[in-house]
C-alpha atoms as a PDB file:
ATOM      1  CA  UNK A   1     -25.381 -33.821  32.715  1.00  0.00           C
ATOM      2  CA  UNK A   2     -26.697 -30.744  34.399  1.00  0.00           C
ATOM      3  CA  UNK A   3     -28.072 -29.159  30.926  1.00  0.00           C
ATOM      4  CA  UNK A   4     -29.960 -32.932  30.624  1.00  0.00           C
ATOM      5  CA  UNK A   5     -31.413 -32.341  34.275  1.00  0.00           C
ATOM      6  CA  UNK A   6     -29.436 -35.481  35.567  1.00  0.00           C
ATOM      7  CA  UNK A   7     -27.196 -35.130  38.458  1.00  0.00           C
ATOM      8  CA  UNK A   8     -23.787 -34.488  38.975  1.00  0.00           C
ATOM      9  CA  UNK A   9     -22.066 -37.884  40.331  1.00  0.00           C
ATOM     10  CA  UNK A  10     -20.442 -37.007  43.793  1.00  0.00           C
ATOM     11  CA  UNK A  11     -16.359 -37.300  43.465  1.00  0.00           C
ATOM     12  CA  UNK A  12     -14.736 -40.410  44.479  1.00  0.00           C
ATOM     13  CA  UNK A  13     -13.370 -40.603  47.478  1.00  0.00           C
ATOM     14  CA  UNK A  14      -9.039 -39.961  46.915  1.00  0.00           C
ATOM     15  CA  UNK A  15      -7.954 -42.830  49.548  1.00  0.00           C
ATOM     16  CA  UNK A  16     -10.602 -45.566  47.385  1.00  0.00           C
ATOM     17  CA  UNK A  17      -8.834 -45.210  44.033  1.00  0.00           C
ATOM     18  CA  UNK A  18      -6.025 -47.607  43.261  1.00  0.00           C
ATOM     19  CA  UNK A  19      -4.164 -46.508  40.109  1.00  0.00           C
ATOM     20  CA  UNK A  20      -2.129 -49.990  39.682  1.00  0.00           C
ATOM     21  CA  UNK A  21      -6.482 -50.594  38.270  1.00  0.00           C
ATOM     22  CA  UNK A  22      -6.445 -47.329  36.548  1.00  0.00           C
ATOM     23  CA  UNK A  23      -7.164 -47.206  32.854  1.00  0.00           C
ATOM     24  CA  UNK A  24      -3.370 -46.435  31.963  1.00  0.00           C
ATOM     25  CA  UNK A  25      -1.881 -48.816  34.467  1.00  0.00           C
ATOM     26  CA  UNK A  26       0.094 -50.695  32.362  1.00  0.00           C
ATOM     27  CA  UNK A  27       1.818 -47.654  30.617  1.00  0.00           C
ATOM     28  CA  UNK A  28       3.534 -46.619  33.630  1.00  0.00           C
ATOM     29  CA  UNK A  29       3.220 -45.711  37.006  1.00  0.00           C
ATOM     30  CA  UNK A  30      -0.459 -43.973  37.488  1.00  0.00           C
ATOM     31  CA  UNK A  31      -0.835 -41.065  39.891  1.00  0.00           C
ATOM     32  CA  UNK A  32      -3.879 -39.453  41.731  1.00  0.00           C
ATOM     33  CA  UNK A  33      -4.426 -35.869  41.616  1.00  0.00           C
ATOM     34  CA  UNK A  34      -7.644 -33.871  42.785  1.00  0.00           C
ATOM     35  CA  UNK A  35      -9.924 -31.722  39.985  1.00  0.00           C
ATOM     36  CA  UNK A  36     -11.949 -28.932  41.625  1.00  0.00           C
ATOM     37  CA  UNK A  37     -15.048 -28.262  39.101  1.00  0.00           C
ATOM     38  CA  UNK A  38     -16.975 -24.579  39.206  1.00  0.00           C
ATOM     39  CA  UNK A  39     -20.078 -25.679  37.175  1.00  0.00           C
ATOM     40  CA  UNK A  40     -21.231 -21.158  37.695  1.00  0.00           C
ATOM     41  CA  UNK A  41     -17.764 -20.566  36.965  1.00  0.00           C
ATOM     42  CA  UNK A  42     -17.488 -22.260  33.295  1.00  0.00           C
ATOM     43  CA  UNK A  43     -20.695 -21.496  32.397  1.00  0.00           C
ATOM     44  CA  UNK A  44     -20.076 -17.535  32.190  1.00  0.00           C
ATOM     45  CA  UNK A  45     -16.955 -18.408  30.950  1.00  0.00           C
ATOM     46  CA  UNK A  46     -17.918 -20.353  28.045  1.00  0.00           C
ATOM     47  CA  UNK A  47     -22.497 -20.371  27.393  1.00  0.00           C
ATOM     48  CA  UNK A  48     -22.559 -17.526  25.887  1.00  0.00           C
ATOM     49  CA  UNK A  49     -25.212 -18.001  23.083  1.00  0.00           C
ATOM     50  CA  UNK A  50     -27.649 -15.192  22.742  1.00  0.00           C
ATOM     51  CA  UNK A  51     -31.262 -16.065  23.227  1.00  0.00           C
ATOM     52  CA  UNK A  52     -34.006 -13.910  22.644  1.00  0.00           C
ATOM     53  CA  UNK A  53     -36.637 -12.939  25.295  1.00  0.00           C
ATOM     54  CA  UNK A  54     -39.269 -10.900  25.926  1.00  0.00           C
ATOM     55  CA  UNK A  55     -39.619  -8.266  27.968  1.00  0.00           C
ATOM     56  CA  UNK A  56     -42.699  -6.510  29.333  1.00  0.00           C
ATOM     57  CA  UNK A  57     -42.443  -3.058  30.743  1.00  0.00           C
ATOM     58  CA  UNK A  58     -45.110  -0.289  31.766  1.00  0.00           C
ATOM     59  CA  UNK A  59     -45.420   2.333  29.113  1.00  0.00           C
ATOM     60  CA  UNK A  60     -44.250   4.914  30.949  1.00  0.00           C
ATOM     61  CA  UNK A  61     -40.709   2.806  31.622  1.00  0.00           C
ATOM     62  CA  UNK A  62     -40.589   2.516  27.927  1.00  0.00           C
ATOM     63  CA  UNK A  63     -40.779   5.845  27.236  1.00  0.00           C
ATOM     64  CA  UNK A  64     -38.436   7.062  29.294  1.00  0.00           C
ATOM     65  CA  UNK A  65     -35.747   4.481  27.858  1.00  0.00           C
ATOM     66  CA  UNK A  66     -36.603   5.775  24.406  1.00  0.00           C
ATOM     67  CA  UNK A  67     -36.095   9.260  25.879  1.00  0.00           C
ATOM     68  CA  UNK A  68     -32.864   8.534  27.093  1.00  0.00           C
ATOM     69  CA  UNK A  69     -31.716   6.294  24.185  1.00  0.00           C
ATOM     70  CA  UNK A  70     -31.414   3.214  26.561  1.00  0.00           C
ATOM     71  CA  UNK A  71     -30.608   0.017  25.353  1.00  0.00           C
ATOM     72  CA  UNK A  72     -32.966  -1.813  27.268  1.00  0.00           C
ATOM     73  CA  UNK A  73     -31.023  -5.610  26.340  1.00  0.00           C
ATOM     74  CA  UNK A  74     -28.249  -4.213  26.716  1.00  0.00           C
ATOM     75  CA  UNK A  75     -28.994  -2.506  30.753  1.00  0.00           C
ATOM     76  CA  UNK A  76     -31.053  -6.078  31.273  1.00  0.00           C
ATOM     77  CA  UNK A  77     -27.901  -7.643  30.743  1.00  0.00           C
ATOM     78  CA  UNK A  78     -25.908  -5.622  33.007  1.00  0.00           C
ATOM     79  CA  UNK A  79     -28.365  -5.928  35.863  1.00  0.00           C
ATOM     80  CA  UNK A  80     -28.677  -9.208  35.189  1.00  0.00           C
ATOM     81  CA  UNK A  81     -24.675 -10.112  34.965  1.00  0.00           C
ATOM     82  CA  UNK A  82     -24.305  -7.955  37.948  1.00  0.00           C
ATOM     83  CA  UNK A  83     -26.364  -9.715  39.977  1.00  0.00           C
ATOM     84  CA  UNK A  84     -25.150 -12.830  39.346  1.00  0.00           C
ATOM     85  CA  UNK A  85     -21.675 -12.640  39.393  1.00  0.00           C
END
């Protein structure tokens, strides 16, 4: 839903749901239970696909990347994942 831009549903509230209604109520006895979601969480977990971008930098930065035989994808990814995490 969130990669389609839609939004998340909010949860239920536990004391509203009646599992004698539940969708396998008339297998056995139904039970409610609570599912905590981290949307951030699972998505460095498991989107992983590489995309390419590009990247701008002054001349001078380049250079000295070059000099140094930086991977500049690969430190952009670092910064990047350390921010973020």
């Amino acid at each position: 839903m969130q990669d389609n831009g839609d939004s998340v549903p909010e949860p239920s509230d536990i004391d509203d749901i009646d599992v004698s209604k539940g969708t396998f109520a008339d297998v056995g006895k139904g039970i409610k239970t609570l599912v905590d979601i981290d949307f951030d969480e699972y998505r460095r977990k498991n989107d992983n696909k590489m995309v390419r971008r590009n990247v701008t930098l002054p001349n001078w930065m380049n250079r000295r990347a070059e000099q140094e035989h930086l991977n500049v994808s690969g430190f952009l990814q670092d910064a990047l994942a350390e921010r973020y995490a």
